[in-house]
C-alpha atoms as a PDB file:
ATOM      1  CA  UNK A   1    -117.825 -21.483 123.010  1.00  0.00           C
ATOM      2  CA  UNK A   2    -120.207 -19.048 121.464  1.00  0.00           C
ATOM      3  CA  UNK A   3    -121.133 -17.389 124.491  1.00  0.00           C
ATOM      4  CA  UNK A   4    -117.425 -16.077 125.282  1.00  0.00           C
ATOM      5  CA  UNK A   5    -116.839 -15.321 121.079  1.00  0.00           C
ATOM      6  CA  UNK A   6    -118.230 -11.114 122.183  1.00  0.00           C
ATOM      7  CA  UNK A   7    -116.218 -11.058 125.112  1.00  0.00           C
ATOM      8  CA  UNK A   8    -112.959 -12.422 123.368  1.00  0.00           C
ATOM      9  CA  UNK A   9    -114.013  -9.926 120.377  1.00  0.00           C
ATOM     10  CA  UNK A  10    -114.448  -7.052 122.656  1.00  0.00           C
ATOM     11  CA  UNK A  11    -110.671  -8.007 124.337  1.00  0.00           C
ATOM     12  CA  UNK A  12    -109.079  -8.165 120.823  1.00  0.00           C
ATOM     13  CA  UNK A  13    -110.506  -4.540 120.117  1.00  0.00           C
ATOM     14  CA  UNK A  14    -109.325  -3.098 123.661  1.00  0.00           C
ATOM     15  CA  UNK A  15    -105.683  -4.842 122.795  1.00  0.00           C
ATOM     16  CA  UNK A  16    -105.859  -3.202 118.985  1.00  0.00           C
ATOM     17  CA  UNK A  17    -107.186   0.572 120.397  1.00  0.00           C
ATOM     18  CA  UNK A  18    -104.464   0.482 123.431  1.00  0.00           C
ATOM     19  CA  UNK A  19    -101.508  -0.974 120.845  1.00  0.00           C
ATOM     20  CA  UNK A  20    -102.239   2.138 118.185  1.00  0.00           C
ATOM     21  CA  UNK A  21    -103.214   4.242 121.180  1.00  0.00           C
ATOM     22  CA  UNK A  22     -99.627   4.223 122.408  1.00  0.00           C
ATOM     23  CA  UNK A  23     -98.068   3.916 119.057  1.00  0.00           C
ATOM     24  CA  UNK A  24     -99.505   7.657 118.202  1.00  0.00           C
ATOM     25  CA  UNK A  25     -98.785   9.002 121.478  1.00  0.00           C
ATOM     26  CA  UNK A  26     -95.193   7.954 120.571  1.00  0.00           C
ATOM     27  CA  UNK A  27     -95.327   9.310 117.699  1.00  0.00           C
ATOM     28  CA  UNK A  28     -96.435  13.116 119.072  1.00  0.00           C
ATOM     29  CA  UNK A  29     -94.712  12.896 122.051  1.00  0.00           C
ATOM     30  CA  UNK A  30     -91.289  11.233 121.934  1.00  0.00           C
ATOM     31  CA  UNK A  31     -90.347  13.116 118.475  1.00  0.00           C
ATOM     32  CA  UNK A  32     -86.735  14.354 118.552  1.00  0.00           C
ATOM     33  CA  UNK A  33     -86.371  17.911 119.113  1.00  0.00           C
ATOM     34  CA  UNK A  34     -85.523  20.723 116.405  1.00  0.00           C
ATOM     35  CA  UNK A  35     -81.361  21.039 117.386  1.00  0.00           C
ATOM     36  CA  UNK A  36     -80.364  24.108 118.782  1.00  0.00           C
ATOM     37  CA  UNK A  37     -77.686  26.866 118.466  1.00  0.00           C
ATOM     38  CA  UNK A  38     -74.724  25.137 120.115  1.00  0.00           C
ATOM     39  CA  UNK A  39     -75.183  21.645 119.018  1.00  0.00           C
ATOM     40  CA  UNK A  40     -73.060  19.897 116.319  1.00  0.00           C
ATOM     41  CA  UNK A  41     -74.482  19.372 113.095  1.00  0.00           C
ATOM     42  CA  UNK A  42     -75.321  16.115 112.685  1.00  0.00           C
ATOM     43  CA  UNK A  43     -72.955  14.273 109.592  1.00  0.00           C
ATOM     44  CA  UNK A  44     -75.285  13.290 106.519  1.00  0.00           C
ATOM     45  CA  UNK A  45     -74.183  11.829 103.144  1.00  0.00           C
ATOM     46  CA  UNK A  46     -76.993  12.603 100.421  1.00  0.00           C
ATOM     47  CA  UNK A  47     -77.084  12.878  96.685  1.00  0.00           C
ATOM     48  CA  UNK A  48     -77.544  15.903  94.713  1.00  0.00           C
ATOM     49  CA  UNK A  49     -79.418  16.253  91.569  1.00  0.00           C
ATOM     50  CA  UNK A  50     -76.813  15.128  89.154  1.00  0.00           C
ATOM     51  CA  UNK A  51     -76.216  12.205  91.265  1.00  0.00           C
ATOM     52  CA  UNK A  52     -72.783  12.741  93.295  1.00  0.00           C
ATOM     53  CA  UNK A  53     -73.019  12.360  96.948  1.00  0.00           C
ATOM     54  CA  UNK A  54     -71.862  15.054  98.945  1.00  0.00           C
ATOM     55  CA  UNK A  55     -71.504  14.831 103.138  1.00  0.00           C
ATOM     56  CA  UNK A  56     -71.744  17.229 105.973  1.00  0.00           C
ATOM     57  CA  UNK A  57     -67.527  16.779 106.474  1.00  0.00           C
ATOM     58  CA  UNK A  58     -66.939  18.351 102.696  1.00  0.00           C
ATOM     59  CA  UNK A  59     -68.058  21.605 103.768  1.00  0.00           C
ATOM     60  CA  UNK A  60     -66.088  21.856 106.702  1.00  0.00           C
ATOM     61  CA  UNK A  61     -64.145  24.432 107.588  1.00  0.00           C
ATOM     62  CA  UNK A  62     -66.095  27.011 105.874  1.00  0.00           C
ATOM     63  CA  UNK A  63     -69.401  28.857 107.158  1.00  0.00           C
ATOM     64  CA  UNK A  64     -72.501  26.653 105.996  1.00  0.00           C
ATOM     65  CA  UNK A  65     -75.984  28.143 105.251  1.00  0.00           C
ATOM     66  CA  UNK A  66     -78.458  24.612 105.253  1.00  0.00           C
ATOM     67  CA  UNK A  67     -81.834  24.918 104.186  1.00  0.00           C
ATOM     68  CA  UNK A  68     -84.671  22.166 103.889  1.00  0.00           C
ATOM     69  CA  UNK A  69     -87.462  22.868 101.927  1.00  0.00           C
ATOM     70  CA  UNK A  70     -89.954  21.189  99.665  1.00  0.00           C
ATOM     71  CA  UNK A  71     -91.528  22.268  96.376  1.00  0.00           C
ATOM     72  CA  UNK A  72     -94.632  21.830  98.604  1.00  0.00           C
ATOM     73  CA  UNK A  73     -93.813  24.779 100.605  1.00  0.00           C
ATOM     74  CA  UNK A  74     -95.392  28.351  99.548  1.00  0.00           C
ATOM     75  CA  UNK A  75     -92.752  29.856 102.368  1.00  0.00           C
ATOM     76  CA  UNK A  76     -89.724  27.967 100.659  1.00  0.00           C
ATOM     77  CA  UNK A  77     -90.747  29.175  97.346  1.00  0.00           C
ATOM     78  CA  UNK A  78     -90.989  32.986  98.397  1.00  0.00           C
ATOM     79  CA  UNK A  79     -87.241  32.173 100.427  1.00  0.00           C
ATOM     80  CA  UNK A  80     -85.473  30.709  97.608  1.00  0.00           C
ATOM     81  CA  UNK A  81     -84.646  34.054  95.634  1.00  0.00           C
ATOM     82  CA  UNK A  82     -83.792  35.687  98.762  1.00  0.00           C
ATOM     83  CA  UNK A  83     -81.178  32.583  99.305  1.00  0.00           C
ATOM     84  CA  UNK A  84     -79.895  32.745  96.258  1.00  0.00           C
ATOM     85  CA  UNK A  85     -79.239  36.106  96.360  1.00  0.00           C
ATOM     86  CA  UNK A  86     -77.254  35.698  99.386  1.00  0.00           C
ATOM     87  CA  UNK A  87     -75.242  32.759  98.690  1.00  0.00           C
ATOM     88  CA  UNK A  88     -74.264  35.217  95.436  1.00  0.00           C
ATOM     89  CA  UNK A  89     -73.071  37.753  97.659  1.00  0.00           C
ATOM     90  CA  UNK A  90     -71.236  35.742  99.538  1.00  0.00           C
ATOM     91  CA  UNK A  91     -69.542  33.031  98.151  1.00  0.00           C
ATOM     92  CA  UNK A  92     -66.752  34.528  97.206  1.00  0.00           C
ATOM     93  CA  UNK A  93     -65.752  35.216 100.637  1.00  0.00           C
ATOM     94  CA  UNK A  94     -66.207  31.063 101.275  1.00  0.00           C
ATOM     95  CA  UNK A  95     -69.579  30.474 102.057  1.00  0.00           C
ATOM     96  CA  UNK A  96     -71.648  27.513 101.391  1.00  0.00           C
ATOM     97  CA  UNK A  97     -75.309  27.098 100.986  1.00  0.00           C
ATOM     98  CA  UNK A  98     -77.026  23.877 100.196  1.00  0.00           C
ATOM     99  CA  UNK A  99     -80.537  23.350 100.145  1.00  0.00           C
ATOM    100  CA  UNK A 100     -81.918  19.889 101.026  1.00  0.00           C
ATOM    101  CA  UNK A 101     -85.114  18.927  99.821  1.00  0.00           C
ATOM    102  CA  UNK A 102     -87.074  16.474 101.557  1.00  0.00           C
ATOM    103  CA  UNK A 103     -88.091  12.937  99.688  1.00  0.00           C
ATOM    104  CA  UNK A 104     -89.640  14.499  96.700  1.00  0.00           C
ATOM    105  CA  UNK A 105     -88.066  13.188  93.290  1.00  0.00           C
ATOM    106  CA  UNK A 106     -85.394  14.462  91.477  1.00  0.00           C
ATOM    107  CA  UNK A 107     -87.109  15.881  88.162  1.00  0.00           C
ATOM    108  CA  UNK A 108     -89.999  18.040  90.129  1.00  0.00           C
ATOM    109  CA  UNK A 109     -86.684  19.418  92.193  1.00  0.00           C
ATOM    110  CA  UNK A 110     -84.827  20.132  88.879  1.00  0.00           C
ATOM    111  CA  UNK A 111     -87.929  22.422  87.491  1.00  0.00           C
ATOM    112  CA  UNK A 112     -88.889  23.627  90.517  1.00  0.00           C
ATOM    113  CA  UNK A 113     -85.144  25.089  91.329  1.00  0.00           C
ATOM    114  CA  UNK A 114     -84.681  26.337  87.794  1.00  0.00           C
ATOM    115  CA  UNK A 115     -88.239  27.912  88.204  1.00  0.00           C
ATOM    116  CA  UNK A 116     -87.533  30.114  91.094  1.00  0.00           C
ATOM    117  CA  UNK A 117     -83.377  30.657  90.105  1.00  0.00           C
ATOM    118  CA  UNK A 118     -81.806  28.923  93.006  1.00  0.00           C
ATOM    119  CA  UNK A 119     -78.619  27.330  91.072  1.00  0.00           C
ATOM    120  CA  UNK A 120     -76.923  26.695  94.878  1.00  0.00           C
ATOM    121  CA  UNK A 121     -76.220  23.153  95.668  1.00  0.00           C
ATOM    122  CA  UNK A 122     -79.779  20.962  96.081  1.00  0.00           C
ATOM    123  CA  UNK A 123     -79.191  17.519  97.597  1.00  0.00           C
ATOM    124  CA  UNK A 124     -82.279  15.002  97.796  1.00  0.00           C
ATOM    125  CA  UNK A 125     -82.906  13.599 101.400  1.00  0.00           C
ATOM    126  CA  UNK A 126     -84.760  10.477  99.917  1.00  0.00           C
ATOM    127  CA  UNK A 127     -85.718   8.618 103.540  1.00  0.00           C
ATOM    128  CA  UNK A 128     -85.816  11.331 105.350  1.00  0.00           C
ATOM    129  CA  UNK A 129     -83.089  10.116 107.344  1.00  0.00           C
ATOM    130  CA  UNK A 130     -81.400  13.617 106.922  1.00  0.00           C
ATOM    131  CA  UNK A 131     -84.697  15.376 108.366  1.00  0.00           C
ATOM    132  CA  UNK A 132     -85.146  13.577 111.355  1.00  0.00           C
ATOM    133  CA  UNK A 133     -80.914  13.803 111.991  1.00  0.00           C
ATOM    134  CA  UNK A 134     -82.086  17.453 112.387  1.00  0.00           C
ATOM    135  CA  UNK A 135     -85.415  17.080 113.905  1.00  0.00           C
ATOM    136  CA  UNK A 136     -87.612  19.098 111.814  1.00  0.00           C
ATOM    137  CA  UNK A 137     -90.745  20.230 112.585  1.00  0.00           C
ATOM    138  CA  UNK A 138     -91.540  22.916 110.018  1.00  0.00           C
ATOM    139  CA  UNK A 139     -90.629  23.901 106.195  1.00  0.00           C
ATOM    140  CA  UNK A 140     -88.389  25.388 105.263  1.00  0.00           C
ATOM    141  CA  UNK A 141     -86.142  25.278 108.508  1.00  0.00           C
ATOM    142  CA  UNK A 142     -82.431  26.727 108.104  1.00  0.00           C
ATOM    143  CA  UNK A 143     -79.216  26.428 110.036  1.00  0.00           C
ATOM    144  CA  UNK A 144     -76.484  28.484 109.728  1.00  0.00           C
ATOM    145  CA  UNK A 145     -73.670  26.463 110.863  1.00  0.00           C
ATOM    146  CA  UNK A 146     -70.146  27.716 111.765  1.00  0.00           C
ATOM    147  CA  UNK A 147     -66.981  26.445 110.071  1.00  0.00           C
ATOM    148  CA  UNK A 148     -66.185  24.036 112.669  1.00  0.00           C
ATOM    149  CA  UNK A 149     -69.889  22.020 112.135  1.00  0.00           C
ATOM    150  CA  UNK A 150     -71.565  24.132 115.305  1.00  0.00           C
ATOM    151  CA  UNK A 151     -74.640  25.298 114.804  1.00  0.00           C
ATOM    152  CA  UNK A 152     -75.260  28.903 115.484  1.00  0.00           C
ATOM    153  CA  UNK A 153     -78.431  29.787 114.674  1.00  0.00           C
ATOM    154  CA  UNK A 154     -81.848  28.329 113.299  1.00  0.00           C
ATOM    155  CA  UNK A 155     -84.895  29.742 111.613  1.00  0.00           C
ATOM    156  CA  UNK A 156     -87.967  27.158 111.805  1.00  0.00           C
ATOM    157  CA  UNK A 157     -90.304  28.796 109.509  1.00  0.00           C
ATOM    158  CA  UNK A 158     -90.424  31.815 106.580  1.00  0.00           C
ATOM    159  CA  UNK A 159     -89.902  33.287 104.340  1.00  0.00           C
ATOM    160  CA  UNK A 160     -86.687  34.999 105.581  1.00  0.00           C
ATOM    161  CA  UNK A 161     -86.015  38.272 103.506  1.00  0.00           C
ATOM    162  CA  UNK A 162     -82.245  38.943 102.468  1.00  0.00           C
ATOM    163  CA  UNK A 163     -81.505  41.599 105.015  1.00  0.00           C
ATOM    164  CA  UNK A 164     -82.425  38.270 107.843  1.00  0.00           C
ATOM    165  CA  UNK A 165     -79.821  36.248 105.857  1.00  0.00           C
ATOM    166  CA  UNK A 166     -77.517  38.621 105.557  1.00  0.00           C
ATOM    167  CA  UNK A 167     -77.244  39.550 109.267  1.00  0.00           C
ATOM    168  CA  UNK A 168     -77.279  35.711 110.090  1.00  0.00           C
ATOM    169  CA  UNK A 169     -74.162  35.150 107.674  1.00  0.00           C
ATOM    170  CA  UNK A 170     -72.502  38.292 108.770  1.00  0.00           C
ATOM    171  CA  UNK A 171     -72.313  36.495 112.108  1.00  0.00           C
ATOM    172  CA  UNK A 172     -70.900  33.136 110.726  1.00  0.00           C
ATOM    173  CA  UNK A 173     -68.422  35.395 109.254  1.00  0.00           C
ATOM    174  CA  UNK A 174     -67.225  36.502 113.022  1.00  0.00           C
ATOM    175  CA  UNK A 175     -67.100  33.618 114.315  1.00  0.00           C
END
């Protein structure tokens, strides 16, 4: 029995190596794509920072302006004025902006929004459930998202400066 104990040992470690091997490769290579302009938003319910749960349905029928971000992010940071900003302009006129952070907890969200001014809706995306919906990739990422819950543009990456917003909502606008 000794004699086949390396052997056996040596077929155990080629099983283990393969087994990860292919669970990685899954990992990098089957990962869900970032959606595109033309796709439907994908429905989410999430909490926000006082607690009440708010879902992709409530905010349709009017242009939506969805950001993910983390406190994590040195782009988000610089962005988050600029959105702010923005959704000020235009909210009046019916848009919506919500920014959905991704898994980090609710007090470091609080000070971190109240830190940089962004008083726009924050919701928390706890499991990440939300973020793979959407496919990310990259923070922050942003869809701008038509009344009728079709996407019609994305930004993977930033900081986007106001006048990028701006032109982006003007076109939600003609939709």
């Amino acid at each position: 029995m000794k004699r086949y104990r390396k052997p056996i040992q040596y077929v155990i470690l080629a099983f283990v190596i393969l087994i990860g091997g292919y669970a990685i490769g899954r990992s990098f290579f089957h990962s869900k794509e970032v959606l595109k302009a033309g796709s439907e938003a994908p429905s989410f319910v999430l909490a926000d920072l006082q607690g009440e749960t708010h879902s992709l349905e409530s905010y349709r029928g009017k242009p939506l302006v969805l950001n993910f971000w983390g406190t994590f992010c040195p782009p988000c940071r610089n962005e988050m004025p600029a959105l702010q900003a923005e959704y000020d302009k235009w909210k009046d006129q019916g848009l919506q902006l919500v920014g959905i952070n991704l898994s980090e907890d609710r007090i470091t969200v609080q000070r971190f929004a109240s830190g940089v001014g962004a008083y726009f809706p924050i919701l928390l995306d706890r499991n990440k459930k939300t973020e793979k919906l959407y496919g990310l990739k990259e923070y922050p990422t942003t869809y701008f998202i038509s009344a009728d819950g079709v996407i019609q543009d994305v930004v993977v990456g930033g900081p986007m400066s106001e006048e990028d917003i701006d032109s982006r909502i003007r076109k939600l606008f003609q939709q």
